[in-house]
Protein backbone atom coordinates (compact mmCIF):
# COMPACT_ATOMS: atom_id res chain seq x y z
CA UNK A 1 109.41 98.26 102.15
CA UNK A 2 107.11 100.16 100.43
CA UNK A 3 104.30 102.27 102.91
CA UNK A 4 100.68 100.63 102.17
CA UNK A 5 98.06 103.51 101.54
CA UNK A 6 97.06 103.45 105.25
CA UNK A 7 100.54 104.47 106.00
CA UNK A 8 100.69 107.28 104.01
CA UNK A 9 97.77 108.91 104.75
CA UNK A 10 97.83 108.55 108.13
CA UNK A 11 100.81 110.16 108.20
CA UNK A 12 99.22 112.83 106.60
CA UNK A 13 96.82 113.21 109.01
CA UNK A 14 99.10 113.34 112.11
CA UNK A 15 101.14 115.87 110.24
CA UNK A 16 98.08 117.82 109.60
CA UNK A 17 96.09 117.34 112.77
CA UNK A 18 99.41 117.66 115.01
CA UNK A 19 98.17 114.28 116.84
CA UNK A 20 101.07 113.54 118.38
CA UNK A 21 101.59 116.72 119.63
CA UNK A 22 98.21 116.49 121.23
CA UNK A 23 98.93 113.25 122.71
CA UNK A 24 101.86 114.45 124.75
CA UNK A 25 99.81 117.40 125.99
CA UNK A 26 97.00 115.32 126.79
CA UNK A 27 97.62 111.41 126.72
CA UNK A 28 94.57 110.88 123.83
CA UNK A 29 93.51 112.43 120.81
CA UNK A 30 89.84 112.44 119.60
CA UNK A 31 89.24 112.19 115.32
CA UNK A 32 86.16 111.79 113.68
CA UNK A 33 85.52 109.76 110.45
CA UNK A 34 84.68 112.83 108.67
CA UNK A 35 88.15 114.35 109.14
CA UNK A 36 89.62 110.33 108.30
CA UNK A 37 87.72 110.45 105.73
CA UNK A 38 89.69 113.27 103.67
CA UNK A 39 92.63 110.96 103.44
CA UNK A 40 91.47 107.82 103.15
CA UNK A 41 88.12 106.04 103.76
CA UNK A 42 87.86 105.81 107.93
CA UNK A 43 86.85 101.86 108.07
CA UNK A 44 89.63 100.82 105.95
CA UNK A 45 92.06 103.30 108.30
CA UNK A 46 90.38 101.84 111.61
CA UNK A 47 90.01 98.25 111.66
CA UNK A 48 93.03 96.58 113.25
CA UNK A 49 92.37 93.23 114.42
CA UNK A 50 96.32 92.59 115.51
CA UNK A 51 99.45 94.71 116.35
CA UNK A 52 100.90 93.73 113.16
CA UNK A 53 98.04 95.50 110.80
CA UNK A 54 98.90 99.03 112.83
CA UNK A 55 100.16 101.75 110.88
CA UNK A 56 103.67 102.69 111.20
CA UNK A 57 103.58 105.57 112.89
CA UNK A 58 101.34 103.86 115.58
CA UNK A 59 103.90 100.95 116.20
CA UNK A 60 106.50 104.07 116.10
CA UNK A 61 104.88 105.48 118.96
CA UNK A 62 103.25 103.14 120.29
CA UNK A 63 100.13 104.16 119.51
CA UNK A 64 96.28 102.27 119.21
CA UNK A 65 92.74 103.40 118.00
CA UNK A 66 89.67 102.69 119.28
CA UNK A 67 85.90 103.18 118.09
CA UNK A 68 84.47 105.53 120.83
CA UNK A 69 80.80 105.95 119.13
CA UNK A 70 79.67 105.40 115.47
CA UNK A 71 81.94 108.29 114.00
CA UNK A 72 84.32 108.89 116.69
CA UNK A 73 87.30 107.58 117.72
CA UNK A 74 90.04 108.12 120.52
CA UNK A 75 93.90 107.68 119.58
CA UNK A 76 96.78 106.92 122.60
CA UNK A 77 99.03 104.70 124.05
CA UNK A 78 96.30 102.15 124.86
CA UNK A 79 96.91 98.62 125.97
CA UNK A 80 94.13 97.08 123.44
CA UNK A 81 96.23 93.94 122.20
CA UNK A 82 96.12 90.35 124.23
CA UNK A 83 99.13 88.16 123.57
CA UNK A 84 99.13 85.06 123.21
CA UNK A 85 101.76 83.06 124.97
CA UNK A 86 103.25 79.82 123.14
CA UNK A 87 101.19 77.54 125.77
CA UNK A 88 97.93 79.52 124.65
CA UNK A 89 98.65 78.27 120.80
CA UNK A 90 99.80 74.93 121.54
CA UNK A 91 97.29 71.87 122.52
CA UNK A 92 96.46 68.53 121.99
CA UNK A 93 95.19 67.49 119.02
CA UNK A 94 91.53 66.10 119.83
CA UNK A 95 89.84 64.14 116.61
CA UNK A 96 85.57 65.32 116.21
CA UNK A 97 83.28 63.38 113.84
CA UNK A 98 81.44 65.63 111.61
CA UNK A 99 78.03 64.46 110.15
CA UNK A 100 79.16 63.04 106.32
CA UNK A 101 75.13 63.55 105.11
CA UNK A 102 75.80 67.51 105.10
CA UNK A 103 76.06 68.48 101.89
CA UNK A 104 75.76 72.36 102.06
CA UNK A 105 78.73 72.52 104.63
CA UNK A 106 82.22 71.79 103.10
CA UNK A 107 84.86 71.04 105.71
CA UNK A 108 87.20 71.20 103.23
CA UNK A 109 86.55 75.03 101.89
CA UNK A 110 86.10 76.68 105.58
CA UNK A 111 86.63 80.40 103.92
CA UNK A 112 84.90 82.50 106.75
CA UNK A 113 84.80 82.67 110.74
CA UNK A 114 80.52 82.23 110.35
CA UNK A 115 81.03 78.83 108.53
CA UNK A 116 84.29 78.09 110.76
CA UNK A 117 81.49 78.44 114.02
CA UNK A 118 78.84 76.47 112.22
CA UNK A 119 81.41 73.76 111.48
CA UNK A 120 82.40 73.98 115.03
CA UNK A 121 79.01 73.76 116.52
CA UNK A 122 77.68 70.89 114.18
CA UNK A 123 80.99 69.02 115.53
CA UNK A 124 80.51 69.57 119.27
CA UNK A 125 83.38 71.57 119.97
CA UNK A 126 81.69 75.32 121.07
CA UNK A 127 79.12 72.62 123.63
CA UNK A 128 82.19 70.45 124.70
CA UNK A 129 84.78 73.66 125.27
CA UNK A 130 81.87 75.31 127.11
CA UNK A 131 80.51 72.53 128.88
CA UNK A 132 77.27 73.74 127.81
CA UNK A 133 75.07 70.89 125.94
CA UNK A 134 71.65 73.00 125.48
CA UNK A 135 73.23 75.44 123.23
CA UNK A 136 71.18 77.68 120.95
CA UNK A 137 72.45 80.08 118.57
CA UNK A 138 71.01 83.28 118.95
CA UNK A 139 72.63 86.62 118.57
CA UNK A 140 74.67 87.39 115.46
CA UNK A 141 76.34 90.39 113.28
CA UNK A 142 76.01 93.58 113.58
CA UNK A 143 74.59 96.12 115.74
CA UNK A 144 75.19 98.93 118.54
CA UNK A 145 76.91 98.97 121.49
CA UNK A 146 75.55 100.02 124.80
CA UNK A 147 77.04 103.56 126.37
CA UNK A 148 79.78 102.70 129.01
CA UNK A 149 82.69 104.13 130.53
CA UNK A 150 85.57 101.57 131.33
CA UNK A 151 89.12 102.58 132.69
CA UNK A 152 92.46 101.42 130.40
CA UNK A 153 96.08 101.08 130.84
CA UNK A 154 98.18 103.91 129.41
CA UNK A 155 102.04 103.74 128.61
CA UNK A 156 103.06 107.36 129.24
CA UNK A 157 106.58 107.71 128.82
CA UNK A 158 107.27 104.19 130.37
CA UNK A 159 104.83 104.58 133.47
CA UNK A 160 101.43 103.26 133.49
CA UNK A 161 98.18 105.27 133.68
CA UNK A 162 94.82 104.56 133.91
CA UNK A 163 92.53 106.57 131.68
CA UNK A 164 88.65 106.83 131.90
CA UNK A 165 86.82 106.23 128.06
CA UNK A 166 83.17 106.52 127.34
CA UNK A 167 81.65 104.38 124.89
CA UNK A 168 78.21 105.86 123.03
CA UNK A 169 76.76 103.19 120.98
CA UNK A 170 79.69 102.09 118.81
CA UNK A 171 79.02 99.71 116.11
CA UNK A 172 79.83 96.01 117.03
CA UNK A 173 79.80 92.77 115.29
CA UNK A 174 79.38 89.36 116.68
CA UNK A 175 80.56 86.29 115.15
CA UNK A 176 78.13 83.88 116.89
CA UNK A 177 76.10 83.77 120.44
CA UNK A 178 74.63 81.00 121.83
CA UNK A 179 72.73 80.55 125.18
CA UNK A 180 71.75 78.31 127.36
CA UNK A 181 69.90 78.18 130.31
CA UNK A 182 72.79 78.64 132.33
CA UNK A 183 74.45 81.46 130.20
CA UNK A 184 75.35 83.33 127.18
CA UNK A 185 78.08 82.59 124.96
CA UNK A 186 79.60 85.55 122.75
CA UNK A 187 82.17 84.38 120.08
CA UNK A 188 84.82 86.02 118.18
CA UNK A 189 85.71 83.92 115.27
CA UNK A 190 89.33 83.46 113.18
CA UNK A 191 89.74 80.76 110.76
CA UNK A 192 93.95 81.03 111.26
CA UNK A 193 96.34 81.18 114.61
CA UNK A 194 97.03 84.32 115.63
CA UNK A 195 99.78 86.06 117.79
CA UNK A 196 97.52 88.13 119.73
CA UNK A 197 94.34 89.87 118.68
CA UNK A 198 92.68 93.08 119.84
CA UNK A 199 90.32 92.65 123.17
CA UNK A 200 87.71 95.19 121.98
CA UNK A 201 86.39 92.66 120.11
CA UNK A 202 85.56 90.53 123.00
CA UNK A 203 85.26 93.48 125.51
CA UNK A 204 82.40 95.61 123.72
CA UNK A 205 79.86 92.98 122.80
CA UNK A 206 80.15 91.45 126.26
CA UNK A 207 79.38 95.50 127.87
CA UNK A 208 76.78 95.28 125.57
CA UNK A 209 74.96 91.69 126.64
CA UNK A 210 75.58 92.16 130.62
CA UNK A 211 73.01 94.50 130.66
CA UNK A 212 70.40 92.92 128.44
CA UNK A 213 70.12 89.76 129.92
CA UNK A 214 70.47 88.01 133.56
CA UNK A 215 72.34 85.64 132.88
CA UNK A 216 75.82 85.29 132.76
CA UNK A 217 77.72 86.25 129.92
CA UNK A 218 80.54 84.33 128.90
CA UNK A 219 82.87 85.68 125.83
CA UNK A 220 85.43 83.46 123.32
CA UNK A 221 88.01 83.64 120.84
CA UNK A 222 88.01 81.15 118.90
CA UNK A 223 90.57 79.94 116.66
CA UNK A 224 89.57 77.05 113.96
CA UNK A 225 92.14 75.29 111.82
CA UNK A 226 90.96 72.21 110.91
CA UNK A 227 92.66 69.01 109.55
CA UNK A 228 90.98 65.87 107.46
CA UNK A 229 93.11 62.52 108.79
């Protein structure tokens, strides 16, 4: 199989930066976009929404990336990905009317997660799933994150470690969020089934929110595939 262009130059960059040498001495490596950005243009190198989309020398070494502020990032054996078991991508098919008078929403050309949430909205199914009928949509797109420190799991050499990360306003993006006047709902949106997808996309948004507002905060992935019968 032939190496996609991410490949390659991040295995340029490794060489280079001696990143995995760094790693062993000190379980993480820190790499700006400006030093990404000699290779190969950081938010094409950097956005990995599942396991499958790493690099190969991060699957290799079981490696992950994450966004640390707006032009830093931290590199190590993170834990980032959530799989999804087979019972977690199997249910019961449940039939939803959709109103036939719309005529600027096609059910039949559902191309991207912001008209896969609208669809799901307009058909009851974030207000059933939720049990939340006063729903209003709200917050959207992008914007910054908070700054935060969480702790994350770290596979050193087949024993688990917890590692401390600070988060300065990282750029974020929100599919849809909807509150009510019980709670807010933060969605991350895929129009296709997944294996597993990466939790940061969940995890920063709702750091974000739970110190904005009082109310609860309640985060989503949703998954849309949709059927005509």
């Amino acid at each position: 199989m032939i190496d996609s262009k991410n490949d390659v130059a991040w295995e340029k960059l490794f060489e280079k930066l001696l990143i995995l040498d760094k790693i062993e001495k000190k379980d993480y490596f820190l790499i700006s976009s400006k030093e990404i950005n000699e290779f190969r243009e950081a938010r094409l190198m950097t956005k990995f929404d599942h396991k499958s989309q790493l690099p190969k020398i991060f699957t290799n070494h079981k490696l992950s990336i994450l966004p640390i502020s707006r032009g830093d990032y931290i590199i190590g054996r993170f834990k980032v990905f959530h799989d999804f078991s087979k019972d977690e991508n199997t249910a019961t098919i449940q039939k939803v009317p959709f109103p036939h008078f719309l005529e600027s929403l096609n059910t039949e050309e559902i191309t991207s997660e912001a008209t896969a949430i609208n669809c799901a909205f307009i058909a009851g199914i974030i207000q059933n799933f939720t049990d939340e009928s006063d729903l209003y949509s709200t917050v959207s797109g992008r914007m910054s994150s908070s700054s935060f420190d969480f702790n994350i799991d770290v596979d050193i050499d087949g024993q688990e470690k917890i590692l401390q990360l600070k988060v300065n306003k990282s750029q974020i993006e929100i599919d849809g969020g909807y509150e009510s006047t019980n709670c807010l709902i933060l969605i991350e949106a895929k129009n296709y089934i997944s294996n597993d997808f990466i939790i940061r996309q969940l995890f920063y948004p709702y750091k974000l929110w739970i110190h904005k507002i009082n109310k609860k905060v309640r985060s989503i992935f949703l998954s849309l595939i949709y059927a005509n019968f």
